[in-house]
C-alpha atoms as a PDB file:
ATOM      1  CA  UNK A   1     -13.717 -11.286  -3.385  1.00  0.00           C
ATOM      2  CA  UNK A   2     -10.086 -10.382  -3.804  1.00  0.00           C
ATOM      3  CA  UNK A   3      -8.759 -10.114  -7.696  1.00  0.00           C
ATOM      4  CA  UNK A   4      -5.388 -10.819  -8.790  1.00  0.00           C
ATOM      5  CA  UNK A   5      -3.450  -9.599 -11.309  1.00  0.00           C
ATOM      6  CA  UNK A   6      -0.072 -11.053 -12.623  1.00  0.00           C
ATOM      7  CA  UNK A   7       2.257  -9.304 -14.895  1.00  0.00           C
ATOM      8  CA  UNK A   8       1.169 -11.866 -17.345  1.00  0.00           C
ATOM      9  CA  UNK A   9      -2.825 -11.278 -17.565  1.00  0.00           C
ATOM     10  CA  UNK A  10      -5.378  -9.882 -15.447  1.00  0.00           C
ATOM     11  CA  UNK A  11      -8.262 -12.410 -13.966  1.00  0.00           C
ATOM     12  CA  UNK A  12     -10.154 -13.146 -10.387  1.00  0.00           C
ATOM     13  CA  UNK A  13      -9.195 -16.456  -9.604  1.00  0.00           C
ATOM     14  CA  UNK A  14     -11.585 -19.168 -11.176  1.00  0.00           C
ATOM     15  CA  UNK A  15     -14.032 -16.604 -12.947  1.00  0.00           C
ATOM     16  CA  UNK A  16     -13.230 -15.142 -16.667  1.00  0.00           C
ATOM     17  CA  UNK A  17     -10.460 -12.071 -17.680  1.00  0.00           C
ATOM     18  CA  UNK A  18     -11.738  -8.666 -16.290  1.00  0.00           C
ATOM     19  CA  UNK A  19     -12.220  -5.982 -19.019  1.00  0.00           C
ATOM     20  CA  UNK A  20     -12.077  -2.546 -18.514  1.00  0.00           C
ATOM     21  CA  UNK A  21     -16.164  -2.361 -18.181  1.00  0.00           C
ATOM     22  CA  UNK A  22     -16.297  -4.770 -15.581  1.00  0.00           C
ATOM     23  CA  UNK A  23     -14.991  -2.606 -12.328  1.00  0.00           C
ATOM     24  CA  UNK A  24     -14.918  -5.380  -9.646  1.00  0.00           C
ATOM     25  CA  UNK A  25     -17.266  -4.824  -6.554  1.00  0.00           C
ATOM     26  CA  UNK A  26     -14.495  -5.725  -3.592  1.00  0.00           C
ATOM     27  CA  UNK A  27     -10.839  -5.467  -2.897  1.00  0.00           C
ATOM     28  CA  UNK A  28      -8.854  -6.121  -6.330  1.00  0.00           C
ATOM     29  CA  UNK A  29      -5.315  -7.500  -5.829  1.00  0.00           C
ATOM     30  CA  UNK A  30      -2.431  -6.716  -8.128  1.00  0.00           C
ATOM     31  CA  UNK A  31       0.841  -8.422  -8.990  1.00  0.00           C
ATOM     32  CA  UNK A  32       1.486 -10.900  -6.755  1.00  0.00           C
ATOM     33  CA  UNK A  33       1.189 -14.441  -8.034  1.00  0.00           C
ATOM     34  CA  UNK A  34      -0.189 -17.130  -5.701  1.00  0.00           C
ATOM     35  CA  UNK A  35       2.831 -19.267  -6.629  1.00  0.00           C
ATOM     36  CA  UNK A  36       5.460 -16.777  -5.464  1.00  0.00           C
ATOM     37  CA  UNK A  37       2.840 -15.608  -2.260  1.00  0.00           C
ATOM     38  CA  UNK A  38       2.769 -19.818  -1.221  1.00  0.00           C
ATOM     39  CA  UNK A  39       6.335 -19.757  -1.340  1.00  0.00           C
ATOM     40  CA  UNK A  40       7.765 -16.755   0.792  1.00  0.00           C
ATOM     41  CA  UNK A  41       4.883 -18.014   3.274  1.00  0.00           C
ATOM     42  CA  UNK A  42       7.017 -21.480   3.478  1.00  0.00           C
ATOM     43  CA  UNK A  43      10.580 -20.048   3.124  1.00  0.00           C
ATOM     44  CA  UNK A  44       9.856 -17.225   5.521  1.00  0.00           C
ATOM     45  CA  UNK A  45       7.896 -18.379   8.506  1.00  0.00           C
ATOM     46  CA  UNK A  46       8.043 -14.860   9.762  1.00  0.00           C
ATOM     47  CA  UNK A  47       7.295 -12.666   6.547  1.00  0.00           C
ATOM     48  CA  UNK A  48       8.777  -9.244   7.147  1.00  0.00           C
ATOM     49  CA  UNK A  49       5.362  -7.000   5.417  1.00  0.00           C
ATOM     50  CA  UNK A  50       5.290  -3.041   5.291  1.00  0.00           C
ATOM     51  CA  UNK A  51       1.946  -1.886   4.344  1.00  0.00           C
ATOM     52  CA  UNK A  52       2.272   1.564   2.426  1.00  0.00           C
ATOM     53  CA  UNK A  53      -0.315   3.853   0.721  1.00  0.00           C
ATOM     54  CA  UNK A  54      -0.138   5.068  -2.790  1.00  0.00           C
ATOM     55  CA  UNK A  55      -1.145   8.883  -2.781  1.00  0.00           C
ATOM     56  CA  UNK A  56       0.865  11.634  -1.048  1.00  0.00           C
ATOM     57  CA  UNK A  57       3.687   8.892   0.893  1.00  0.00           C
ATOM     58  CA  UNK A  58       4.877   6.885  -2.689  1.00  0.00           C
ATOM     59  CA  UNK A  59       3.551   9.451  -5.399  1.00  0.00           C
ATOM     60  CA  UNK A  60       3.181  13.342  -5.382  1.00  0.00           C
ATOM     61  CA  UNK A  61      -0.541  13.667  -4.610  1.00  0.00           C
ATOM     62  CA  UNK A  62      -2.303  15.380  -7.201  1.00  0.00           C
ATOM     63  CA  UNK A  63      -5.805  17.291  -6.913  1.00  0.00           C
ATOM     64  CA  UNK A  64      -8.779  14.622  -7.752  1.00  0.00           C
ATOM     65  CA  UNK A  65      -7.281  11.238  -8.996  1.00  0.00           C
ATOM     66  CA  UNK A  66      -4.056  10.360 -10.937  1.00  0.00           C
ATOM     67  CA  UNK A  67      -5.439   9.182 -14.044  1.00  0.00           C
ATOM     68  CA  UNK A  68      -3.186   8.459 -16.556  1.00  0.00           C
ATOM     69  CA  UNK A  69       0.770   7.597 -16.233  1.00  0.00           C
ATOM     70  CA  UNK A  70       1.757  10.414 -16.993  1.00  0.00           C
ATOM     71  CA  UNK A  71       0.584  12.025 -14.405  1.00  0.00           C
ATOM     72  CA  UNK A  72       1.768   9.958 -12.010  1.00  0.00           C
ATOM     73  CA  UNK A  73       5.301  11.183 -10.717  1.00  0.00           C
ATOM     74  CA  UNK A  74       7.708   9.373  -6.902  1.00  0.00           C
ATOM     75  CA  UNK A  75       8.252  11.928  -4.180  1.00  0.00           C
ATOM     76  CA  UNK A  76      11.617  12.222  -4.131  1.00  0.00           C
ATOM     77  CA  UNK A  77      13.067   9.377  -2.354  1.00  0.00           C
ATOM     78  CA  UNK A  78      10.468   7.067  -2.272  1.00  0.00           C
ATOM     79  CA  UNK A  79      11.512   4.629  -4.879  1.00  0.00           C
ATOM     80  CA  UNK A  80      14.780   4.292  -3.082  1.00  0.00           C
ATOM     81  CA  UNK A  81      13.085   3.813   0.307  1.00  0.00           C
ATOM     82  CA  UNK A  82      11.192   0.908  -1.276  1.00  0.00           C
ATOM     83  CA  UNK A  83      14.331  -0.460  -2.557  1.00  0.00           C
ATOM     84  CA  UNK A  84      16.308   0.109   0.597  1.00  0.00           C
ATOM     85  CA  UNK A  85      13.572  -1.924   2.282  1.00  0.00           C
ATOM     86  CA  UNK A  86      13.799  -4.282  -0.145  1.00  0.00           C
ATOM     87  CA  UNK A  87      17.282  -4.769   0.735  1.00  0.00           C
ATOM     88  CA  UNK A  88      16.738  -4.883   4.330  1.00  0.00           C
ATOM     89  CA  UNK A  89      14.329  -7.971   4.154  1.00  0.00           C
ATOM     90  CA  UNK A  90      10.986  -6.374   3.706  1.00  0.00           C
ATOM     91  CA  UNK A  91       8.462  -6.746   1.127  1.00  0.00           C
ATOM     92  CA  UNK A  92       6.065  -4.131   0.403  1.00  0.00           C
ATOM     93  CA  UNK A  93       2.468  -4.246  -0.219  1.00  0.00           C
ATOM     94  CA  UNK A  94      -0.065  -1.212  -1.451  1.00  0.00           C
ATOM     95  CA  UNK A  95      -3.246  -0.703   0.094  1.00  0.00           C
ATOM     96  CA  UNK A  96      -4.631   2.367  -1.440  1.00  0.00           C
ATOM     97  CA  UNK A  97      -8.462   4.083  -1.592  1.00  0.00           C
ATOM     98  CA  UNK A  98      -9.337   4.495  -5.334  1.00  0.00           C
ATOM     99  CA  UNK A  99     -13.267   5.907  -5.827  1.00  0.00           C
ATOM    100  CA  UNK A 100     -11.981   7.348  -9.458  1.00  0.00           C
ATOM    101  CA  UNK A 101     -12.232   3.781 -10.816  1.00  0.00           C
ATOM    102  CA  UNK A 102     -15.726   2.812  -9.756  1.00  0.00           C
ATOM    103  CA  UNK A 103     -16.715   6.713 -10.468  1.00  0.00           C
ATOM    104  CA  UNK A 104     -15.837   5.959 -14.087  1.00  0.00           C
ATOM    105  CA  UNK A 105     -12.856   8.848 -13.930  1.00  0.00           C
ATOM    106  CA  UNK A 106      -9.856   6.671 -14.858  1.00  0.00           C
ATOM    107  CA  UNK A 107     -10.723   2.261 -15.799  1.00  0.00           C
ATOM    108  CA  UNK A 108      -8.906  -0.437 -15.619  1.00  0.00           C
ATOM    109  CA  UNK A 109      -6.123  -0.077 -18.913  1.00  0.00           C
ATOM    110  CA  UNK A 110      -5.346   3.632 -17.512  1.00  0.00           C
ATOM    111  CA  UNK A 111      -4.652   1.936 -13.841  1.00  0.00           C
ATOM    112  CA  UNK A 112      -2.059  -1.070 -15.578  1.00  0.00           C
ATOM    113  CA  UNK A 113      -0.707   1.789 -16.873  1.00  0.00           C
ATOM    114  CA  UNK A 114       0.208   3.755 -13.711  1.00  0.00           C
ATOM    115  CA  UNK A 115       1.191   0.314 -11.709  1.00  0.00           C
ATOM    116  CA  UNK A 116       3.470  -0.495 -15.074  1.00  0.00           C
ATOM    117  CA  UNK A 117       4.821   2.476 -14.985  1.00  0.00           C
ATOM    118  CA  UNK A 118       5.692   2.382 -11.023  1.00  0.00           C
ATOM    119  CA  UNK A 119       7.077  -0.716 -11.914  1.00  0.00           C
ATOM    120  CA  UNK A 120       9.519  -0.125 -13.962  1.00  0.00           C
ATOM    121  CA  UNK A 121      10.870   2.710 -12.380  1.00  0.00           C
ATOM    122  CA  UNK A 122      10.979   0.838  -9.025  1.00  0.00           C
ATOM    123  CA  UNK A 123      12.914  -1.747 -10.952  1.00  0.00           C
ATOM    124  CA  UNK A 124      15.454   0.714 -12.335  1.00  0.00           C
ATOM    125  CA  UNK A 125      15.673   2.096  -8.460  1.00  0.00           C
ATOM    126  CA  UNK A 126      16.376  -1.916  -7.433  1.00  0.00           C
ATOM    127  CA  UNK A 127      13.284  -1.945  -5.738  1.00  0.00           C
ATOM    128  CA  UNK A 128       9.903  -3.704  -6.073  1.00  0.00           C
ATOM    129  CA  UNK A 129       6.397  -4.055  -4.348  1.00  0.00           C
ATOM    130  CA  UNK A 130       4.530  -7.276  -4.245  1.00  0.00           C
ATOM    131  CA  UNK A 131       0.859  -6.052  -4.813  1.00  0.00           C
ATOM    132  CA  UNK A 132      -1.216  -3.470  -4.702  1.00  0.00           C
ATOM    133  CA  UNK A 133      -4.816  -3.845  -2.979  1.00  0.00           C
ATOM    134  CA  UNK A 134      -7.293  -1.476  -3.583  1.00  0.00           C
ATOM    135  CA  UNK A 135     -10.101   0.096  -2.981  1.00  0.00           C
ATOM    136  CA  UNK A 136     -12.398   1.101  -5.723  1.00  0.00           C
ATOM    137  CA  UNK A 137     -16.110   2.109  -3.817  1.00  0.00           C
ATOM    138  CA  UNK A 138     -16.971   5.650  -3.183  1.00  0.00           C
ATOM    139  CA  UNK A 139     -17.272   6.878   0.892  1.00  0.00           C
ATOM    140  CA  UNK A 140     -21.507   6.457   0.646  1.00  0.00           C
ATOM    141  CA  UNK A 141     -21.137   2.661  -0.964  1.00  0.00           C
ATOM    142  CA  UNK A 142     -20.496   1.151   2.277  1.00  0.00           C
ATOM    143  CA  UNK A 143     -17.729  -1.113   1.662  1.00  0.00           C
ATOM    144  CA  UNK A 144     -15.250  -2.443   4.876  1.00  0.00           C
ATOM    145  CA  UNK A 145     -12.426  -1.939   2.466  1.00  0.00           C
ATOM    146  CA  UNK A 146     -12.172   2.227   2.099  1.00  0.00           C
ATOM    147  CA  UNK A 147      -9.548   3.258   4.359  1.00  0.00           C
ATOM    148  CA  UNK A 148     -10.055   4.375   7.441  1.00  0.00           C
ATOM    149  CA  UNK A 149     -11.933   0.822   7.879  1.00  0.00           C
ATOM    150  CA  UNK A 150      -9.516  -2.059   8.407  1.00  0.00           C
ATOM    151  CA  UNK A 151     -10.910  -4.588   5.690  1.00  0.00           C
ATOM    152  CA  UNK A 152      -7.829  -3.700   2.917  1.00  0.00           C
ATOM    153  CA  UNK A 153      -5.197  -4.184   5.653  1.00  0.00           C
ATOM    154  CA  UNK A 154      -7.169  -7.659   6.581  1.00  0.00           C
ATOM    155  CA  UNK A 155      -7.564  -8.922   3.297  1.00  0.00           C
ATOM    156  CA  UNK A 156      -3.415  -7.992   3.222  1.00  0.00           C
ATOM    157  CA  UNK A 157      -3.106 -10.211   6.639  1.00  0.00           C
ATOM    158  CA  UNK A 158      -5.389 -13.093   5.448  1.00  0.00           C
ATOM    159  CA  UNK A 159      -3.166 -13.130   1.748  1.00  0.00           C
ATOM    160  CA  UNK A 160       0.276 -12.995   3.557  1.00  0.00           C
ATOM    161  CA  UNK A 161      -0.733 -15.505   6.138  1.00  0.00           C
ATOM    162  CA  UNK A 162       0.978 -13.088   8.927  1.00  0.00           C
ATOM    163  CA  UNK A 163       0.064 -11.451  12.675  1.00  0.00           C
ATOM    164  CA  UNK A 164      -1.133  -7.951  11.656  1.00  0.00           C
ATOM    165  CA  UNK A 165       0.049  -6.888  14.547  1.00  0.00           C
ATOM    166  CA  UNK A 166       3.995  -7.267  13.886  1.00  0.00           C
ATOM    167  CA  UNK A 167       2.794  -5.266  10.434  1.00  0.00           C
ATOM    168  CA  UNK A 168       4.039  -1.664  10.066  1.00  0.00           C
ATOM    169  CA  UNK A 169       1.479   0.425   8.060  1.00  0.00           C
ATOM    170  CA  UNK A 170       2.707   3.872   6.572  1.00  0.00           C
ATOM    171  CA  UNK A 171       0.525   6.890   4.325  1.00  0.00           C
ATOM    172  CA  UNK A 172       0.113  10.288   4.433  1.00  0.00           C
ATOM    173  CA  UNK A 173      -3.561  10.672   6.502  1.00  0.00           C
ATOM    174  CA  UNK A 174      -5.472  10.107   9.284  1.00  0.00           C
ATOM    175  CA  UNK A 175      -7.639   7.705   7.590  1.00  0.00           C
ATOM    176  CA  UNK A 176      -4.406   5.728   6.862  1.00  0.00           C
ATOM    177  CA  UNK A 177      -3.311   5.648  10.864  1.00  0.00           C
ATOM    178  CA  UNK A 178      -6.883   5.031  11.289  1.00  0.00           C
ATOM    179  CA  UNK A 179      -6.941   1.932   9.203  1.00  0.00           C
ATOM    180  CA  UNK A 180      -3.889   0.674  10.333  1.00  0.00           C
ATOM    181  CA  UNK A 181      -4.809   0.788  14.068  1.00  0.00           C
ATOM    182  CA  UNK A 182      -8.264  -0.891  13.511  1.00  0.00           C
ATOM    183  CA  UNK A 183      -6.718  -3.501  11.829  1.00  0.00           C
ATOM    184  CA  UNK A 184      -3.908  -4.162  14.519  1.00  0.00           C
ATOM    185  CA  UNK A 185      -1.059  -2.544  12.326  1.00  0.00           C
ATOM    186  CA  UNK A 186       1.722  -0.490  13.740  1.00  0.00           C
ATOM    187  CA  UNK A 187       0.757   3.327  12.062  1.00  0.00           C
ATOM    188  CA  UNK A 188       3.072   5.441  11.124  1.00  0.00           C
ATOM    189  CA  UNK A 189       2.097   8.703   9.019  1.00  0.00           C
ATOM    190  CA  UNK A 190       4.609  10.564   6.497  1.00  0.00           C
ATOM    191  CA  UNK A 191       4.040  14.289   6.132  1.00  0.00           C
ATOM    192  CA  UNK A 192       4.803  14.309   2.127  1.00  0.00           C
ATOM    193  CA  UNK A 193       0.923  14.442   1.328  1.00  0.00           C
ATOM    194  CA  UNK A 194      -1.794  16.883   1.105  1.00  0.00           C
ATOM    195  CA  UNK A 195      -3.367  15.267   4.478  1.00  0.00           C
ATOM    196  CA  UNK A 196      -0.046  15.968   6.589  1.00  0.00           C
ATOM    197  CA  UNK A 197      -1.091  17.647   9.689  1.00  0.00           C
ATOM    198  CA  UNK A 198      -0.212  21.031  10.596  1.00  0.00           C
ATOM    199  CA  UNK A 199       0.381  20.185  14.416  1.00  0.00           C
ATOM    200  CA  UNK A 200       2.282  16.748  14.819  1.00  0.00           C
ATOM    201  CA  UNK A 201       3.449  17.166  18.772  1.00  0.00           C
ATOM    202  CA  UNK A 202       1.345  15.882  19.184  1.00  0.00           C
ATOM    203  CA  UNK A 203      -1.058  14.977  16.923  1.00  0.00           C
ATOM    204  CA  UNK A 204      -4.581  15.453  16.782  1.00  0.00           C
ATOM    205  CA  UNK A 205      -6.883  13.773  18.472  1.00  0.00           C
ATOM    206  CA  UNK A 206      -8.332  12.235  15.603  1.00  0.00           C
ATOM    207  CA  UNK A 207      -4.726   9.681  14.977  1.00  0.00           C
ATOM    208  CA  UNK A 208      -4.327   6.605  17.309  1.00  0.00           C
ATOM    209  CA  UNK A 209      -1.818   6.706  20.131  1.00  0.00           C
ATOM    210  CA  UNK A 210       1.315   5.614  19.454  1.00  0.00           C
ATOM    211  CA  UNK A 211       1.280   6.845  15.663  1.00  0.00           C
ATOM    212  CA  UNK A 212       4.935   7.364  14.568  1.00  0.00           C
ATOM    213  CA  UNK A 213       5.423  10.607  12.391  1.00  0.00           C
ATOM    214  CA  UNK A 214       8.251  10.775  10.040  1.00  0.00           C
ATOM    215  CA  UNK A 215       9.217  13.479   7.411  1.00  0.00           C
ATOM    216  CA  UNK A 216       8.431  10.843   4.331  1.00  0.00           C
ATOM    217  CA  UNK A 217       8.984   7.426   3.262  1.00  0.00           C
ATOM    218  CA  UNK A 218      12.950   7.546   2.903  1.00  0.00           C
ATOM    219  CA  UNK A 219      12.506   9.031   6.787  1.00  0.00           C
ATOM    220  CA  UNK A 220      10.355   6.118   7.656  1.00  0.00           C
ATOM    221  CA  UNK A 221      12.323   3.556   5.899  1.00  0.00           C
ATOM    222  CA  UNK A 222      15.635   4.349   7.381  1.00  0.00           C
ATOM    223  CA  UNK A 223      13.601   4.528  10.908  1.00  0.00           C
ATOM    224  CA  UNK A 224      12.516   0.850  10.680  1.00  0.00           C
ATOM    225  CA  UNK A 225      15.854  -0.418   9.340  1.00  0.00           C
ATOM    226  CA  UNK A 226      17.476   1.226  11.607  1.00  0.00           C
ATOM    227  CA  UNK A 227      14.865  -0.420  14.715  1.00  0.00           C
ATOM    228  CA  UNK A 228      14.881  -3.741  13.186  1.00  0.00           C
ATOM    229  CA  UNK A 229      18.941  -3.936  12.862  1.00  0.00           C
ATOM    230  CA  UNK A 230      19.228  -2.236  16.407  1.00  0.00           C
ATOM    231  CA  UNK A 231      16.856  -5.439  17.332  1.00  0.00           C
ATOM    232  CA  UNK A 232      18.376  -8.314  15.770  1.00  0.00           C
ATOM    233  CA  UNK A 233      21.626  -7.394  17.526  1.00  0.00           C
ATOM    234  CA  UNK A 234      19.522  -7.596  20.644  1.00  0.00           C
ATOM    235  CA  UNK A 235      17.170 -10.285  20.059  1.00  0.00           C
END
């Protein structure tokens, strides 16, 4: 069951408010209203989607969980990259693993606070990111929505209404490549995280072929504007 959550109030759709006790048991969607969503999907019958993790490619990557907003802190760079994309016709959705919230570390109030607080500072950078889809289960609660399975990145596809595979996915692991490959994305890894590699030419064995490496988000964002206007001058 996918949850959405408006700037306005938090709810799943049809069922009562969530409070900060009651830690859905599926992929939880944030910010994105189904109003706005309905109405790219007609204006844009191509919808330009970058898939980007949370942890270690937007954020510096703490050890354990970010838990409060204060804690949370942009790489340098990566508010701008989301605003350059921005810009440059994309919009930008979250998919990002988060066991602290259904381990009880951090709940819901302390998370609105972190995405409120990306928020505005993406706003002040000119930038913004359409949702953020989550993952709350720990690795033995055998979900299909922890990263490196592809159910996050589908539940992105079947919300967006668009071809997976024309979907550029970005983080800072091989679970993230991982996910994005099983779920038809292009991957593309940042090396801004704790996860980074040591050896990147080439990779190990573990990332799927054809995983693009870049130095961080600004490095990937420039990359793919760079590719798409290099493409639309030769369509």
């Amino acid at each position: 069951m996918a949850f959405a959550h408006d700037r306005r109030r938090m709810k799943p759709a049809g069922l009562t408010p969530l409070s900060q006790e009651a830690i859905p048991s599926c992929v939880i969607h944030h910010f994105a209203t189904a109003r706005a969503a309905s109405r790219r999907r007609i204006d844009n019958v191509r919808m330009k989607l970058v898939i980007v993790d949370r942890d270690g490619t937007i954020n510096v990557e703490r050890d354990g969980y970010i838990q409060t907003a204060d804690e949370w802190q942009p790489l340098p760079g990566a508010l701008d990259a989301i605003a350059r994309l921005n810009h440059a016709g994309w919009h930008v959705v979250i998919a990002a693993n988060m066991p602290g919230l259904g381990r009880g570390l951090f709940d819901m109030a302390a998370l609105g606070a972190i995405q409120a607080k990306m928020n505005k500072q993406l706003a002040a950078a000119g930038g913004r990111v359409e949702a953020v889809f989550y993952c709350p289960h720990a690795t033995d609660e055998g979900c299909s929505c922890r990263k490196p399975l592809p159910g996050l990145l589908q539940q992105i596809g079947e919300r967006y209404k668009v071809d997976l595979k024309q979907v550029h996915a970005v983080g800072d692991s091989e679970r993230d490549a991982q996910a994005a490959a099983a779920a038809g994305c292009i991957p593309h890894l940042v090396l801004s995280g704790k996860s980074a590699p040591t050896q990147t030419n080439p990779l190990p064995s573990a990332f799927p072929p054809g995983t693009r490496v870049h130095a961080d988000l600004a490095a990937f964002a420039s990359a793919l504007i760079g590719e798409s206007a290099a493409g639309s001058k030769n369509p």
